[in-house]
Protein backbone atom coordinates (compact mmCIF):
# COMPACT_ATOMS: atom_id res chain seq x y z
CA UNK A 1 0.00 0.00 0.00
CA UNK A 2 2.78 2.57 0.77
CA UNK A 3 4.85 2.06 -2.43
CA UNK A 4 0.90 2.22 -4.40
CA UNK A 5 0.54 6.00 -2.29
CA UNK A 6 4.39 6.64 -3.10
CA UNK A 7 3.62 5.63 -7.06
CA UNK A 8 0.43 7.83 -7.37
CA UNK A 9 2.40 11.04 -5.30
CA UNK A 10 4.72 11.18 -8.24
CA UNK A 11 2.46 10.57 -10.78
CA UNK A 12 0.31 13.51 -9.28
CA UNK A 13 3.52 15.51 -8.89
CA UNK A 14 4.96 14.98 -12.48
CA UNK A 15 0.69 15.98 -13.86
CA UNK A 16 1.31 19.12 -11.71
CA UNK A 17 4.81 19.69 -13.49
CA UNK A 18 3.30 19.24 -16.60
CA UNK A 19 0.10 21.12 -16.21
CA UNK A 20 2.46 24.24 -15.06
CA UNK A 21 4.67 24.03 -18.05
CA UNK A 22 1.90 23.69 -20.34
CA UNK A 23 0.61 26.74 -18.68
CA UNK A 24 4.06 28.85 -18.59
CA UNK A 25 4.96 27.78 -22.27
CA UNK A 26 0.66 29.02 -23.22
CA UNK A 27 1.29 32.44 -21.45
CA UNK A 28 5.16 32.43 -23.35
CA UNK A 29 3.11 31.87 -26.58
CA UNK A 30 0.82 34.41 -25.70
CA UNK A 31 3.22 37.14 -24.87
CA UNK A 32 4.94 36.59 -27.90
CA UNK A 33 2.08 37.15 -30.05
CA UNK A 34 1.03 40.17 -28.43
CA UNK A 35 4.19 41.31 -28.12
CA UNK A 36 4.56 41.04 -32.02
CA UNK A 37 3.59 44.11 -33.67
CA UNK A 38 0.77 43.81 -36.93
CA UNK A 39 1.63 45.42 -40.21
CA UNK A 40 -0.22 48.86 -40.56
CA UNK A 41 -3.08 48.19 -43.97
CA UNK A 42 -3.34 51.67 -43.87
CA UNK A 43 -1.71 55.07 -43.36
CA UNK A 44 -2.15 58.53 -42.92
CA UNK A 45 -1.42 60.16 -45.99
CA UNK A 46 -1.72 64.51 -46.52
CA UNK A 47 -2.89 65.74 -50.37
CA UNK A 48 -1.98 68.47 -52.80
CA UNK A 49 -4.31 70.80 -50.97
CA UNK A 50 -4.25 69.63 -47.69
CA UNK A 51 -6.64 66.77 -47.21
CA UNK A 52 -5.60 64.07 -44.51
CA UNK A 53 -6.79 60.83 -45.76
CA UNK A 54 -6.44 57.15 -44.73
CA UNK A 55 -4.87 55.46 -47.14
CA UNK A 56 -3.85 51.81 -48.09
CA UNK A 57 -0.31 50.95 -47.27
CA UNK A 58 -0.66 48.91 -50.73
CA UNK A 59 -3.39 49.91 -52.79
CA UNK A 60 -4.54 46.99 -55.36
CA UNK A 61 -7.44 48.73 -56.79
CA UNK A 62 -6.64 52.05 -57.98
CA UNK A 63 -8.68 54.90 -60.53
CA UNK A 64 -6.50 57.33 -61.71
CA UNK A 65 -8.24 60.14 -62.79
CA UNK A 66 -6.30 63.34 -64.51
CA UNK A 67 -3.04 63.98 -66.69
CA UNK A 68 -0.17 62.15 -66.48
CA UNK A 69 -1.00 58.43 -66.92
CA UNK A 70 2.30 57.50 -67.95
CA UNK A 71 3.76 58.19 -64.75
CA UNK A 72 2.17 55.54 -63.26
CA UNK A 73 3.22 52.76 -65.91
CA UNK A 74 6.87 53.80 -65.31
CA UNK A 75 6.43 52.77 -62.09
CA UNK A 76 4.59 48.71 -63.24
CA UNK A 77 0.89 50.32 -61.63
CA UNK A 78 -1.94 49.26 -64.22
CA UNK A 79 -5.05 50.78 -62.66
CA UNK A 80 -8.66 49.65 -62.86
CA UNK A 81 -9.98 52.97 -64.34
CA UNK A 82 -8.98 55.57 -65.60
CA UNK A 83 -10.24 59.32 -67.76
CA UNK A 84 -9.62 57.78 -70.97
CA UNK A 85 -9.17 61.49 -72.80
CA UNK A 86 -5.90 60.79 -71.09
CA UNK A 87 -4.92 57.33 -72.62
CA UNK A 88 -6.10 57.33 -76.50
CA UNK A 89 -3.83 58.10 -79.15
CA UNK A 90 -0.93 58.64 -76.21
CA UNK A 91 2.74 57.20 -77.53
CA UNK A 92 2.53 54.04 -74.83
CA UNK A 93 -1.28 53.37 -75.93
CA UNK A 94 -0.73 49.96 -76.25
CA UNK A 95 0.77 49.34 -72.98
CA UNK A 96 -2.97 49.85 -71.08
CA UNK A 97 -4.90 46.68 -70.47
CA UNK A 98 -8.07 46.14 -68.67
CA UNK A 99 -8.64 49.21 -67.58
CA UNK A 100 -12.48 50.37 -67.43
CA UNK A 101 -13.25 54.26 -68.41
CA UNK A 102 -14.32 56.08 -65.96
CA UNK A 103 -15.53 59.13 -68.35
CA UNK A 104 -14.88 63.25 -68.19
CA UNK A 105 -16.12 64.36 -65.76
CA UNK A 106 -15.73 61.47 -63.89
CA UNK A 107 -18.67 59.30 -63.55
CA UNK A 108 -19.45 58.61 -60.01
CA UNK A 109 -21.42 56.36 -60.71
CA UNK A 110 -18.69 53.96 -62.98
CA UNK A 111 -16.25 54.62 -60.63
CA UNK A 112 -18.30 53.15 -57.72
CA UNK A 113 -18.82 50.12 -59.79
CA UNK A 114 -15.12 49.07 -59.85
CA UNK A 115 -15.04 48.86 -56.05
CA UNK A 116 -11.89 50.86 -55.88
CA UNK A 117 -9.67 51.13 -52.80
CA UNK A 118 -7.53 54.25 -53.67
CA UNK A 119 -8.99 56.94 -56.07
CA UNK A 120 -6.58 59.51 -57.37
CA UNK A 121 -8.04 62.85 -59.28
CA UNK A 122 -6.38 66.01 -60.81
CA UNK A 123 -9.08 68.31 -60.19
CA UNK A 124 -9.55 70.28 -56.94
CA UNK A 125 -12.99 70.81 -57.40
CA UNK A 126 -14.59 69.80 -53.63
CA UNK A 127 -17.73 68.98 -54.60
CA UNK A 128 -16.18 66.13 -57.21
CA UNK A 129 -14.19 65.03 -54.04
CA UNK A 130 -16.95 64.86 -52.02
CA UNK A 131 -18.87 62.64 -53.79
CA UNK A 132 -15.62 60.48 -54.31
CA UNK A 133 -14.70 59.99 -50.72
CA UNK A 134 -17.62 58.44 -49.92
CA UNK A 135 -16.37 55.47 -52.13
CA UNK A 136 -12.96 54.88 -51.67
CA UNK A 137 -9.96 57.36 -49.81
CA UNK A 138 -9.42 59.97 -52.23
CA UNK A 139 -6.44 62.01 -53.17
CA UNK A 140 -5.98 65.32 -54.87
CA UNK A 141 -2.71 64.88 -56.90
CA UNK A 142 -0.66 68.06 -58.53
CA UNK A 143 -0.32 66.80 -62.16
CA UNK A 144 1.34 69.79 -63.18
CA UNK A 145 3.97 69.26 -61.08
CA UNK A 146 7.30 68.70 -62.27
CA UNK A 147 8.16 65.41 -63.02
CA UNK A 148 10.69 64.32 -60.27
CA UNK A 149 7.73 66.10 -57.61
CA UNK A 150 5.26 63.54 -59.36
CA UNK A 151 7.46 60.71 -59.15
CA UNK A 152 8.51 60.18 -56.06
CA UNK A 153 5.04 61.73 -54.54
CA UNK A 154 3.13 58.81 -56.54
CA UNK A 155 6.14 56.03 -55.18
CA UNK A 156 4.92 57.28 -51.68
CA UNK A 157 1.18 56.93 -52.18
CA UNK A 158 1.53 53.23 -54.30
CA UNK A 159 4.44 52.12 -52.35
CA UNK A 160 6.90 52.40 -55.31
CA UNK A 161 9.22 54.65 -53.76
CA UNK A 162 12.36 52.57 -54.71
CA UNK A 163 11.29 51.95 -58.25
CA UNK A 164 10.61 56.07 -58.37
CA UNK A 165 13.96 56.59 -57.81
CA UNK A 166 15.46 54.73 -59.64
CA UNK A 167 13.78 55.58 -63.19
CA UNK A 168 14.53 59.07 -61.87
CA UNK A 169 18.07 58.54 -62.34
CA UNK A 170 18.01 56.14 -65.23
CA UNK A 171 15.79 59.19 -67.37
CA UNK A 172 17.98 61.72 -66.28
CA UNK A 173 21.56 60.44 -67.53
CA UNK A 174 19.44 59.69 -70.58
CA UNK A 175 17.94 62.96 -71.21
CA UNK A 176 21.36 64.94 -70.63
CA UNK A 177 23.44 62.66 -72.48
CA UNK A 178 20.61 63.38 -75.25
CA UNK A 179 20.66 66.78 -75.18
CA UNK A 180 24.31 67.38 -74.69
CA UNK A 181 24.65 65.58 -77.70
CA UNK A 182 21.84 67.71 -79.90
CA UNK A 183 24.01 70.94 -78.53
CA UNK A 184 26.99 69.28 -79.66
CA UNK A 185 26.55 68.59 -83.59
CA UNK A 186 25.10 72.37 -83.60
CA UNK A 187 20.81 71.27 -83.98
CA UNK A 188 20.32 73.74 -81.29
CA UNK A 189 22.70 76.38 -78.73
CA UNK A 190 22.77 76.54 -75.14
CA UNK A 191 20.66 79.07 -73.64
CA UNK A 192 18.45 79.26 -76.65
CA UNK A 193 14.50 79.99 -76.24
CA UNK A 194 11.89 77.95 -76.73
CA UNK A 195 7.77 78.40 -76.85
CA UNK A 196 5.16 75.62 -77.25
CA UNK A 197 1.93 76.61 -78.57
CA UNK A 198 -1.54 75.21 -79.70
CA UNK A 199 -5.27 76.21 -80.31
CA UNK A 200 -8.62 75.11 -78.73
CA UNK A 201 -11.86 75.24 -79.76
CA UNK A 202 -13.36 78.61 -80.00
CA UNK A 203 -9.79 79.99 -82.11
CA UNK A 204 -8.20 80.14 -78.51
CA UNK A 205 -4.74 80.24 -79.14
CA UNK A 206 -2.51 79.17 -75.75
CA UNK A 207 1.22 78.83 -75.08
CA UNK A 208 2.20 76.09 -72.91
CA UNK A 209 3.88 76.55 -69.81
CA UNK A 210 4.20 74.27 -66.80
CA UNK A 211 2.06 71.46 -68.91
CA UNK A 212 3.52 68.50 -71.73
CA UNK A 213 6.05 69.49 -73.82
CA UNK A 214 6.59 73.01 -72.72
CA UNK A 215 8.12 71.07 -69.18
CA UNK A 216 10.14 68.75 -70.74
CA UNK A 217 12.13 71.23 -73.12
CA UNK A 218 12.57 73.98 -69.92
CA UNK A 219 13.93 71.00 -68.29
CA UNK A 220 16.03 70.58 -70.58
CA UNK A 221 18.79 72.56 -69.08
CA UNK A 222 19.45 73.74 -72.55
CA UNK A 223 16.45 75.40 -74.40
CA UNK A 224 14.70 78.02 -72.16
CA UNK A 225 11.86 80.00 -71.64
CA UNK A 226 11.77 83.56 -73.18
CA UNK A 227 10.88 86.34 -70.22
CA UNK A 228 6.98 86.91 -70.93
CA UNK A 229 6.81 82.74 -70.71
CA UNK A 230 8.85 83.11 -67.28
CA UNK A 231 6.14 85.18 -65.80
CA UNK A 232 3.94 82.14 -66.39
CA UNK A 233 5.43 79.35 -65.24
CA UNK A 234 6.40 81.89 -62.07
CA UNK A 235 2.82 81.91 -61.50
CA UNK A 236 2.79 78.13 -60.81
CA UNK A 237 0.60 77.78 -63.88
CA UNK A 238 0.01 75.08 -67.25
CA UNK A 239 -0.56 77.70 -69.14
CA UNK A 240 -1.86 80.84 -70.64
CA UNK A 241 -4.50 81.89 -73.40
CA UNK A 242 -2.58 85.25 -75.40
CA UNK A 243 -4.01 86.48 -79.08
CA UNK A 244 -2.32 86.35 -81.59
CA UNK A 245 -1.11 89.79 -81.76
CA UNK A 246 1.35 88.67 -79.10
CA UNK A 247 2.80 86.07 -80.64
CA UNK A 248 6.01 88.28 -81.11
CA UNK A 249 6.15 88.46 -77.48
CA UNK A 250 5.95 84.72 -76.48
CA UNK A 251 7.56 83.12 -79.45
CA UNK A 252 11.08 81.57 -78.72
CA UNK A 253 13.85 80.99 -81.36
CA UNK A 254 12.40 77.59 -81.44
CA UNK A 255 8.43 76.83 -81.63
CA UNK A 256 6.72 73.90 -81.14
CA UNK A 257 3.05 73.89 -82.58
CA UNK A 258 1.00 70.99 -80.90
CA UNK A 259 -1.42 69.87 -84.00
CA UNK A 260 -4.71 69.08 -82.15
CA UNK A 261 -7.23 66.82 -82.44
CA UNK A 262 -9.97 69.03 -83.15
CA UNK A 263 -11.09 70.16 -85.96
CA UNK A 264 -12.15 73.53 -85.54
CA UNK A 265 -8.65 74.46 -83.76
CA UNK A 266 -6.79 72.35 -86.97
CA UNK A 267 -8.30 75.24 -88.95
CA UNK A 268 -7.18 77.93 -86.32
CA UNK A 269 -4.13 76.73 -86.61
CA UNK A 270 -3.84 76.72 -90.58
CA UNK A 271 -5.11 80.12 -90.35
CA UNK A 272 -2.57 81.20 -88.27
CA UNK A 273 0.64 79.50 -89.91
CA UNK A 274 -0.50 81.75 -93.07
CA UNK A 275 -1.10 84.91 -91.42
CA UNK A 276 2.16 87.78 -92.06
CA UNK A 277 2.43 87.63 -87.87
CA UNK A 278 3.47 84.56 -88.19
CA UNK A 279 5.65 84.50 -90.86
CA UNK A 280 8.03 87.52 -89.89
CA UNK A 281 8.38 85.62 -86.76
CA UNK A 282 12.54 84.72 -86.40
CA UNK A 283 11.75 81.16 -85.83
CA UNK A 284 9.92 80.95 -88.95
CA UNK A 285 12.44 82.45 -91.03
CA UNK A 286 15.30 80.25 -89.57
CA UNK A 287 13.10 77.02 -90.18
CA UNK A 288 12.93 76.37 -86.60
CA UNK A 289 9.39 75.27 -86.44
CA UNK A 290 8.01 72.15 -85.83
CA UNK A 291 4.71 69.62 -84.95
CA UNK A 292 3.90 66.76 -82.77
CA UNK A 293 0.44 64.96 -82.03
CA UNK A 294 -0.91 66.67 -78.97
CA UNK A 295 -1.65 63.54 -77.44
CA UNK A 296 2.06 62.75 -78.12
CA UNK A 297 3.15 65.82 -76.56
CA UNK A 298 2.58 64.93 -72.33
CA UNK A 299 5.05 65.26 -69.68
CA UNK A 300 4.22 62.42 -68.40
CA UNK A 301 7.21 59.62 -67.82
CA UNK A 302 6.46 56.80 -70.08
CA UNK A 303 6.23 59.98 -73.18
CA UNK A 304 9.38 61.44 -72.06
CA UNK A 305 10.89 57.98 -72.64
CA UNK A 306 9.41 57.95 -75.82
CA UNK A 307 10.36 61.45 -77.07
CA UNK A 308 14.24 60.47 -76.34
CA UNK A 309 13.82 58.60 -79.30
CA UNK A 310 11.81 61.36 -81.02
CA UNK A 311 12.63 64.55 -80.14
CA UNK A 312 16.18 64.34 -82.21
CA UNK A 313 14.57 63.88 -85.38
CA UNK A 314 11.82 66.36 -85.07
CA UNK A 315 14.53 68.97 -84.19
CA UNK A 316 16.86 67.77 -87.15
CA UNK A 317 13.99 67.87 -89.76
């Protein structure tokens, strides 16, 4: 009987043991897991114009909704709408799948439908952001910022900040190894001017400033703006609407004429290119006109890849 009360005080004894280190190695467990901190799904993220918004750490569904497309392609983001009066006819058409249209203005209603988790518009028009936010966080993105701004502002928000950089540097030995090269076999000269213009509807004749082409030539570190063309982009703004009367004032010794899609402002255009203001213009004299697509003609970086190829020959023409 003693050794049976002996046997079952160390089998009760080793239960206890175990129970306790069953217990212990539970609350170890326990503490661990608590003590591991979760990945953040979201973020606080502050806008163009001051909006604080709760974004996703790694948005999957994303409309895009403004200029500048192409940005987002340089950086591998393929969207699931999009305004498409800022895809057709561009140089990297081809390169956007699947993406739905989400119209101009942008339907609320389309946009809705595509159960987006990150909307990103151009406009700041608060009513159209209203009406957004209540379907997704919504951002109000500077597209007329320059391109390095856009960039590495759009790797933040889609988590591509690494990638941002990095085509950053790749397009920017490019372009200057470009351009050094165009100053070099005499196509253009340092320090020479250069204007960008094109007509709307309505015979509304604008010179670009801040927007497309216009930003990638003053960029350029070679060709620059002429003084009255200064004032505008010291304004912070795309661009401005001038008569053509001025055109002696705003016209570089280099113009680019954006051909447009419209046909009403193809015939303002025609008009123009015959008119005697024109033609005593310097540029015009020295042959040092030319035209590209206007659709062709964005800032945006998958067209400033593009125009490395281009831009050469139009000049050389």
């Amino acid at each position: 009987m003693k050794k049976f009360n002996r046997s079952l005080l160390i089998y009760s004894l080793l239960l206890m043991i175990g129970i306790l280190l069953a217990a212990c190695g539970g609350q170890e467990e326990k503490t661990t897991k608590e003590d591991t901190p979760t990945e953040a799904k979201t973020r606080t993220y502050k806008d163009y114009i001051g909006h604080e918004v709760e974004i996703p750490v790694n948005p999957e569904r994303v409309v895009y909704h403004g200029e500048g497309y192409g940005d987002l392609l340089a950086l591998d983001i393929q969207t699931v709408g999009a305004g498409f009066s800022w895809i057709t006819n561009y140089a990297w058409e081809d390169r956007v799948k699947d993406v739905e249209d989400v119209g101009f203005p942008i339907n609320v209603e389309k946009t809705l439908a595509l159960k987006p988790d990150l909307i990103i518009i151009g406009t700041t028009d608060e009513k159209i952001y209203a009406q957004l936010s209540k379907i997704a966080p919504t951002i109000v993105f500077d597209t007329f910022a320059p391109l390095d701004q856009r960039l590495t502002e759009l790797g933040d928000i889609l988590n591509k900040k690494d990638e941002a950089a990095q085509w950053l540097n790749d397009y920017t030995a490019k372009a200057e190894t470009m351009w050094q090269s165009l100053v070099a076999d005499g196509t253009v000269k340092q320090d020479e001017t250069v204007s960008v213009l094109t007509y709307y509807p309505g015979n509304r004749l604008f010179v670009m400033a801040r927007a497309g082409l216009s930003q990638i030539l003053y960029d350029s570190k070679v060709l620059k703006p002429n003084d009255k063309i200064q004032e505008i982009l010291d304004a912070e703004t795309g661009f401005a609407e001038i008569s053509t009367e001025l055109l002696s004032e705003y016209a570089g010794d280099h113009i680019f004429i954006l051909t447009p899609v419209d046909n009403e402002a193809q015939q303002s255009t025609k008009d123009m290119l015959e008119s005697p203001i024109w033609n005593n213009l310097p540029a015009v004299k020295n042959g040092h006109v030319y035209t590209i697509d206007i659709e062709k003609s964005d800032s945006d970086a998958s067209t400033r890849q593009w125009l490395l190829e281009e831009l050469p020959t139009i000049l050389k023409k």
